[in-house]
Protein backbone atom coordinates (compact mmCIF):
# COMPACT_ATOMS: atom_id res chain seq x y z
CA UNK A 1 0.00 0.00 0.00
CA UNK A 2 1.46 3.36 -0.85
CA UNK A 3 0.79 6.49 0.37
CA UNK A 4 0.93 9.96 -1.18
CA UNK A 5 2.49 12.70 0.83
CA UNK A 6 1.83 16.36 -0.36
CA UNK A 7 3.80 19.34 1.31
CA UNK A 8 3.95 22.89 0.77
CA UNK A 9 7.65 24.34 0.62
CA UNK A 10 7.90 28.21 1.36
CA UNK A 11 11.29 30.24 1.14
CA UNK A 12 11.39 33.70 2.12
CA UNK A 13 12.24 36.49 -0.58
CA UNK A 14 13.03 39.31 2.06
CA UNK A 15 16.16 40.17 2.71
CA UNK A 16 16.36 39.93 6.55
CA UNK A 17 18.52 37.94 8.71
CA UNK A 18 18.05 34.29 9.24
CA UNK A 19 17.75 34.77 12.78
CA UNK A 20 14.66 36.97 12.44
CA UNK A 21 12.56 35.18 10.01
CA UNK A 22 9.41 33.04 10.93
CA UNK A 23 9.84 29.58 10.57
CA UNK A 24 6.81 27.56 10.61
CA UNK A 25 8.10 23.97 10.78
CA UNK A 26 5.91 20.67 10.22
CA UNK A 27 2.45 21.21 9.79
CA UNK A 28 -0.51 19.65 9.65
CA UNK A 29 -3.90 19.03 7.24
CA UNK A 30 -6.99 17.52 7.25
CA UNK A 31 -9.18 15.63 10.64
CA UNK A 32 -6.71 15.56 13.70
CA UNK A 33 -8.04 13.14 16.16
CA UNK A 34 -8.46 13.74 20.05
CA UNK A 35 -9.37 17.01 19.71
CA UNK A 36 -12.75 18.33 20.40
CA UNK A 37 -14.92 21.31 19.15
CA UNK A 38 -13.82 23.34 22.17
CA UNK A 39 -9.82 22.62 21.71
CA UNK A 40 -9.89 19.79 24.69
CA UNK A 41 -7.30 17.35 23.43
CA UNK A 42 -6.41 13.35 24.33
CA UNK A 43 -3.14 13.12 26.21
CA UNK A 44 -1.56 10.95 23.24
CA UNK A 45 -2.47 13.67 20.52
CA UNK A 46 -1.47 16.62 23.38
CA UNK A 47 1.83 14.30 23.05
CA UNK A 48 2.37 14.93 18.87
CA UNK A 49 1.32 18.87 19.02
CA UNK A 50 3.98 19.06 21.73
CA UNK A 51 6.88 17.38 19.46
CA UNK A 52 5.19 19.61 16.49
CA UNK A 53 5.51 22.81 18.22
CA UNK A 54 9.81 23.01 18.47
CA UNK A 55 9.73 22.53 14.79
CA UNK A 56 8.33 26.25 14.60
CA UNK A 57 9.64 29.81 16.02
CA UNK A 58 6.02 30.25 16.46
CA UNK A 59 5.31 27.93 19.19
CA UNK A 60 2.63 26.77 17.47
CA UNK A 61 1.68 24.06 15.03
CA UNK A 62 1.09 25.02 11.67
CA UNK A 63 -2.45 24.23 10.24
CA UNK A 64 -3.17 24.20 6.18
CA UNK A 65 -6.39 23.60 4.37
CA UNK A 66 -6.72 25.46 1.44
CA UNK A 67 -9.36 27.15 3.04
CA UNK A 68 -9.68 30.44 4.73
CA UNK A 69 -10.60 29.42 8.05
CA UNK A 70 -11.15 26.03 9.59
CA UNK A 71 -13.77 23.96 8.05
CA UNK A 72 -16.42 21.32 9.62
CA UNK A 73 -14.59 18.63 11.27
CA UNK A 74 -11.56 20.31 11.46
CA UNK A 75 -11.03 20.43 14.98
CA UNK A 76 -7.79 22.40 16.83
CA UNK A 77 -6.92 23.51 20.10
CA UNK A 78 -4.84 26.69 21.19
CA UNK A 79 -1.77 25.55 20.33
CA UNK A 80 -2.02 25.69 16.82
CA UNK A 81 -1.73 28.13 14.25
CA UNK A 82 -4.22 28.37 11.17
CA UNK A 83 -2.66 29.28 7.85
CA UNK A 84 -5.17 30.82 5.51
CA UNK A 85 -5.43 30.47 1.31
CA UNK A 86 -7.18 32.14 -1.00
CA UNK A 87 -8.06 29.28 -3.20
CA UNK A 88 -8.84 30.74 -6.66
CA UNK A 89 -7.04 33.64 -8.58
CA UNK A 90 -9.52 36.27 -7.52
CA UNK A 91 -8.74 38.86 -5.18
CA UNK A 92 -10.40 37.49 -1.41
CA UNK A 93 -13.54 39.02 -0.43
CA UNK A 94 -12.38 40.98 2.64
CA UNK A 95 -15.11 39.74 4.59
CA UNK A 96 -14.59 36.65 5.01
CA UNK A 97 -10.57 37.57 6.05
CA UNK A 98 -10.41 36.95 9.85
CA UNK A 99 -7.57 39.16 11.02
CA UNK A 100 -4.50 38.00 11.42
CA UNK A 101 -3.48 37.05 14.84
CA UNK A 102 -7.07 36.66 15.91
CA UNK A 103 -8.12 33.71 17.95
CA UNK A 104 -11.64 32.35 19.11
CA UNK A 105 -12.55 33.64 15.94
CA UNK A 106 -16.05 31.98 14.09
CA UNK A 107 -15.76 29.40 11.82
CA UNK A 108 -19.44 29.09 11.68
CA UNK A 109 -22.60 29.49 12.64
CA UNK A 110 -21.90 29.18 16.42
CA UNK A 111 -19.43 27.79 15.82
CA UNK A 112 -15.31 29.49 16.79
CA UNK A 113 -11.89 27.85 16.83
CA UNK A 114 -9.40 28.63 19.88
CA UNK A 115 -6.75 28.57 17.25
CA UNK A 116 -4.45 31.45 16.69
CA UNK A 117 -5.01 33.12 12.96
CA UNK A 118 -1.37 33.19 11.28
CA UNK A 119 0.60 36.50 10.21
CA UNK A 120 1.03 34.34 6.76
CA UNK A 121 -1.24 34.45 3.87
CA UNK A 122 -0.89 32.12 1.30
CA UNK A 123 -1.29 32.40 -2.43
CA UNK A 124 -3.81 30.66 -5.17
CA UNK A 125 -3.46 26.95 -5.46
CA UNK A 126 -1.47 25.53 -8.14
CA UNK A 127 -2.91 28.11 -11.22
CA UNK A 128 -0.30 26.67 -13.58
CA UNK A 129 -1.80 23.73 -14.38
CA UNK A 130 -5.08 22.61 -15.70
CA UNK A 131 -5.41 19.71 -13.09
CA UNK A 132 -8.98 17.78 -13.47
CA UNK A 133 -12.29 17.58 -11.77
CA UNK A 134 -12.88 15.44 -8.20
CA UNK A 135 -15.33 12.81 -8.03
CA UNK A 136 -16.44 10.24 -10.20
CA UNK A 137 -14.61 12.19 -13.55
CA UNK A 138 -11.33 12.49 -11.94
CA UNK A 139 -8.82 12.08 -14.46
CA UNK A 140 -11.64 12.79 -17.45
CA UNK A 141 -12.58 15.79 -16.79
CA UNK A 142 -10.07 18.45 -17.95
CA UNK A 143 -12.05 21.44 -18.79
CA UNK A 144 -15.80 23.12 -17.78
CA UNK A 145 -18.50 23.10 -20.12
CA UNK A 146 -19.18 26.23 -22.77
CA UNK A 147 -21.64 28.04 -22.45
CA UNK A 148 -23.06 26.44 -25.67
CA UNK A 149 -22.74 22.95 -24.20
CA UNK A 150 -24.33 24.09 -21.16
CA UNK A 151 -27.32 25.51 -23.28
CA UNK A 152 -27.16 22.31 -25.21
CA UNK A 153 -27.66 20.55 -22.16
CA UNK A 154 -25.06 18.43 -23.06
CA UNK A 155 -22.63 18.95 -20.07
CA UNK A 156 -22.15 15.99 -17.83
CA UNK A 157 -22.43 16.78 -13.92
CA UNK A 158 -19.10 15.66 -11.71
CA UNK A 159 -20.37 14.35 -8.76
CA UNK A 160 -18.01 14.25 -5.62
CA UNK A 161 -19.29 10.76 -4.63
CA UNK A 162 -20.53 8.61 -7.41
CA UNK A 163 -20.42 5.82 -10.04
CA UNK A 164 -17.77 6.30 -12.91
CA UNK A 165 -19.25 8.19 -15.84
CA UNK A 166 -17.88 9.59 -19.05
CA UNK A 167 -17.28 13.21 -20.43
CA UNK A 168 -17.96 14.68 -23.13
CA UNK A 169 -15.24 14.20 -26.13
CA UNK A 170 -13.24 17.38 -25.86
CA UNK A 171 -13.26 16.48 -22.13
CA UNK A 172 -15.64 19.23 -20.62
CA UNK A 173 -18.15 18.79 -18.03
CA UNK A 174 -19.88 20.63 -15.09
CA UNK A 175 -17.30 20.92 -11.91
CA UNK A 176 -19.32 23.35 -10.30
CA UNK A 177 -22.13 22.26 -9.52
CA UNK A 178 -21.68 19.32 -7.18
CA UNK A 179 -17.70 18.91 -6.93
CA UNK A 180 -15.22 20.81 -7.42
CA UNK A 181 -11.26 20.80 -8.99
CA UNK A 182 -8.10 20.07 -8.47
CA UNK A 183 -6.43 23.30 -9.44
CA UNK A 184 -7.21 26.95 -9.63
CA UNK A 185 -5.69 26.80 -13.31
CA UNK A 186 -8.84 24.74 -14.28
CA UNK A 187 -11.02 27.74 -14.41
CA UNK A 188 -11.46 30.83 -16.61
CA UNK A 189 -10.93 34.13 -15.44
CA UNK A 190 -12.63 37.30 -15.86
CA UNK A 191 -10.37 39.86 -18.32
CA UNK A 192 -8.81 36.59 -19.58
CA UNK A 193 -9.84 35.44 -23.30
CA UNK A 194 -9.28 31.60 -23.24
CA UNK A 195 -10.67 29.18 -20.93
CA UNK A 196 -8.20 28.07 -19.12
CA UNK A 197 -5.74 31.16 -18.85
CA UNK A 198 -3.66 31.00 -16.15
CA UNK A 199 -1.28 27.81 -16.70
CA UNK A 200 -0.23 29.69 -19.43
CA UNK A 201 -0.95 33.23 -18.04
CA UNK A 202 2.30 34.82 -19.05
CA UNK A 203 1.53 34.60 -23.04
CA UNK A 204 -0.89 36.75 -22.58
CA UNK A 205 -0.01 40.64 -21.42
CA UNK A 206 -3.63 41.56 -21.41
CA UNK A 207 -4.45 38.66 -19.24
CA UNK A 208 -1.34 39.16 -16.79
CA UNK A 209 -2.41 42.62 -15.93
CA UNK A 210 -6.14 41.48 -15.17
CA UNK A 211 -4.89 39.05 -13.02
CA UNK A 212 -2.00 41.23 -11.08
CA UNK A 213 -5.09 43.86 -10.41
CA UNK A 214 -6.70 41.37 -8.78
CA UNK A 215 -3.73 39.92 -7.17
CA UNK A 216 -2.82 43.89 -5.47
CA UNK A 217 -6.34 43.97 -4.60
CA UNK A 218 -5.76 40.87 -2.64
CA UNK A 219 -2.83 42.40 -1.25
CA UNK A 220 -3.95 45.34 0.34
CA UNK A 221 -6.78 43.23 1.93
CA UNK A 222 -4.24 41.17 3.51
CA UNK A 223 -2.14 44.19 4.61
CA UNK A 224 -5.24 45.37 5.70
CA UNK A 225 -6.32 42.70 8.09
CA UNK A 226 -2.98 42.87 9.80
CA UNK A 227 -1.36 39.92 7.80
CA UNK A 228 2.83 40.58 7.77
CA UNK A 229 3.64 37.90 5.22
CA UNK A 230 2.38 36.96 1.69
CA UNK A 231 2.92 33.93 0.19
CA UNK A 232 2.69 33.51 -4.50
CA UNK A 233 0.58 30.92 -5.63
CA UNK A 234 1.35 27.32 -4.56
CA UNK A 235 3.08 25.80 -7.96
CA UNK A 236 2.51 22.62 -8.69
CA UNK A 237 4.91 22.14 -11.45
CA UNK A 238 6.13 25.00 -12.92
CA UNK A 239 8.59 26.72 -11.36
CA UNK A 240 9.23 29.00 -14.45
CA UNK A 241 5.52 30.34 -14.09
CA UNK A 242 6.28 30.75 -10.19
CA UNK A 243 9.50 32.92 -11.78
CA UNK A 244 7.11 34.99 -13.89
CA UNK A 245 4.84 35.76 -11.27
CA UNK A 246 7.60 36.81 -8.91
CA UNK A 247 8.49 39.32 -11.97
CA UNK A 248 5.02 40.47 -12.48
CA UNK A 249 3.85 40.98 -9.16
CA UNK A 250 7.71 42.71 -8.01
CA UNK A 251 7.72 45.20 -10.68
CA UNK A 252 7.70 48.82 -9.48
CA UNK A 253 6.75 46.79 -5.91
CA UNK A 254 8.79 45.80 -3.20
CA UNK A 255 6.27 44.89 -0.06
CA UNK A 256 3.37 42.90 0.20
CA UNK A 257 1.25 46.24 0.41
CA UNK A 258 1.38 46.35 -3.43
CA UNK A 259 1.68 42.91 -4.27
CA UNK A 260 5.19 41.84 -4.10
CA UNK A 261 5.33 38.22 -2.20
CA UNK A 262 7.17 37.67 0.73
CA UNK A 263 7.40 34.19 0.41
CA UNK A 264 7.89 31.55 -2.96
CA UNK A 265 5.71 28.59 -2.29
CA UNK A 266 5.40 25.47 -4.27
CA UNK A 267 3.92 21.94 -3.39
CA UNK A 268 6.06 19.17 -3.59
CA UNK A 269 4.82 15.02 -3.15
CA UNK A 270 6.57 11.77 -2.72
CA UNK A 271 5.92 8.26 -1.76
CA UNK A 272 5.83 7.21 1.36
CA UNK A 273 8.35 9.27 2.40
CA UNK A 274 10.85 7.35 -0.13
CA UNK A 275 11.53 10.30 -2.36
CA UNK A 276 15.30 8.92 -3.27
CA UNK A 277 13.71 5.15 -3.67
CA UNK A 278 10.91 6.01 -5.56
CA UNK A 279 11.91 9.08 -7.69
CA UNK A 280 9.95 11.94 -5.54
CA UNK A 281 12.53 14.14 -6.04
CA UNK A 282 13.00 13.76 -9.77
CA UNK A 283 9.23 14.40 -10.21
């Protein structure tokens, strides 16, 4: 049985000293057991946070979910530290930004999390590739629907839990409706001609500066809310486009406030934990 191990690697772009930059160690994703709505944890999970914690300058352990705050499920106690993503390549709606540093903060309706928000925002996930659609067209589905195939009703619906189906032949179908994709990259974007723009964004000057207004509008949200660090878009491949983004967003910029990153960010996934043994690190 294998397992698949993603990470997210960040190195800082700002030129202070080594000694006074954040480091935010091993982190964690998805359920945690022994830990309850209200942050009560089991002694045996109280024992991993512990050994988590001195792999970080926060004190804290770090907490990912592509998300923006904790979702259903997603239990953590005080000792952790929620890093929040802006999913897509829109700029965030600044209402639904929790400030940064905030803790008890809602996560629903009645719902709060004792966690601490992080002073690190992170970037779009992996716009520079297409990816595919979850569900039951994983691995089919490459594209959305046109508007004419939607009209045609001719779009197959993903569904997130269901029996194998098929695609149309240019392989299009309907991820938004009940599932969802892989990849910011599989989606259009507003100011952007072709329907998948982003993977290869930097072809396309009109298209770059649509998506770099949105990106300093995201910006000065996230300066806004109190955030000190900003992460690019987490790469999944292409470290070229995460190159051309740096150059974009750092032209006439050199803070977060206007756009420029603080942070490069990329994922990177191997085999149970065999990277040399089963080629992780040449993929």
């Amino acid at each position: 049985m294998h397992s698949m191990i993603r990470s997210t690697a960040l190195v800082s772009i700002l030129s202070t000293a080594l000694s006074e930059q954040t480091i935010w160690g091993c982190g964690l994703l998805g359920t945690v057991p022994g830990i309850s709505q209200n942050g009560a944890t089991t002694p045996d999970t109280q024992k991993l946070i512990d050994g988590l914690k001195k792999s970080s300058t926060t004190g804290k352990v770090t907490y990912w979910n592509w998300a923006l705050v904790p979702q259903q499920g997603q239990n953590l106690s005080k000792d952790f530290e929620f890093v929040p993503e802006q999913w897509g390549m829109a700029a965030v709606n600044p209402g639904l930004v929790i400030p940064s540093g905030s803790s008890n903060y809602p996560i629903g309706e009645g719902v709060t999390s004792p966690s601490t928000m992080s002073s690190l925002f992170l970037g779009s996930n992996e716009p520079d590739i297409t990816g595919s659609c979850l569900g039951n067209l994983m691995g089919k589905c490459n594209a959305s629907c046109t508007n004419d195939e939607v009209l045609g009703h001719r779009c197959p619906v993903a569904l997130l839990y269901g029996p194998p189906a098929d695609v149309l032949p240019n392989g299009h179908c309907d991820c938004w409706s009940q599932s969802e994709a892989t990849s910011s990259g599989f989606w259009s974007f507003d100011g952007c001609s072709k329907l998948q723009p982003l993977p290869s964004l930097f072809s396309n000057p009109k298209c770059v500066d649509a998506v770099m207004s949105a990106w300093r509008q995201q910006a000065a949200t996230v300066v806004q809310k109190g955030f000190k660090y900003l992460s690019t878009p987490l790469v999944a491949a292409n470290m070229e486009w995460l190159s051309s983004f740096v150059d974009a967003a750092c032209a006439n910029c050199n803070s977060i406030s206007c756009g420029c990153p603080s942070h490069l960010s990329w994922h990177f996934y191997g085999n149970d934990c065999r990277p040399k043994e089963l080629g992780g690190y040449d993929n």
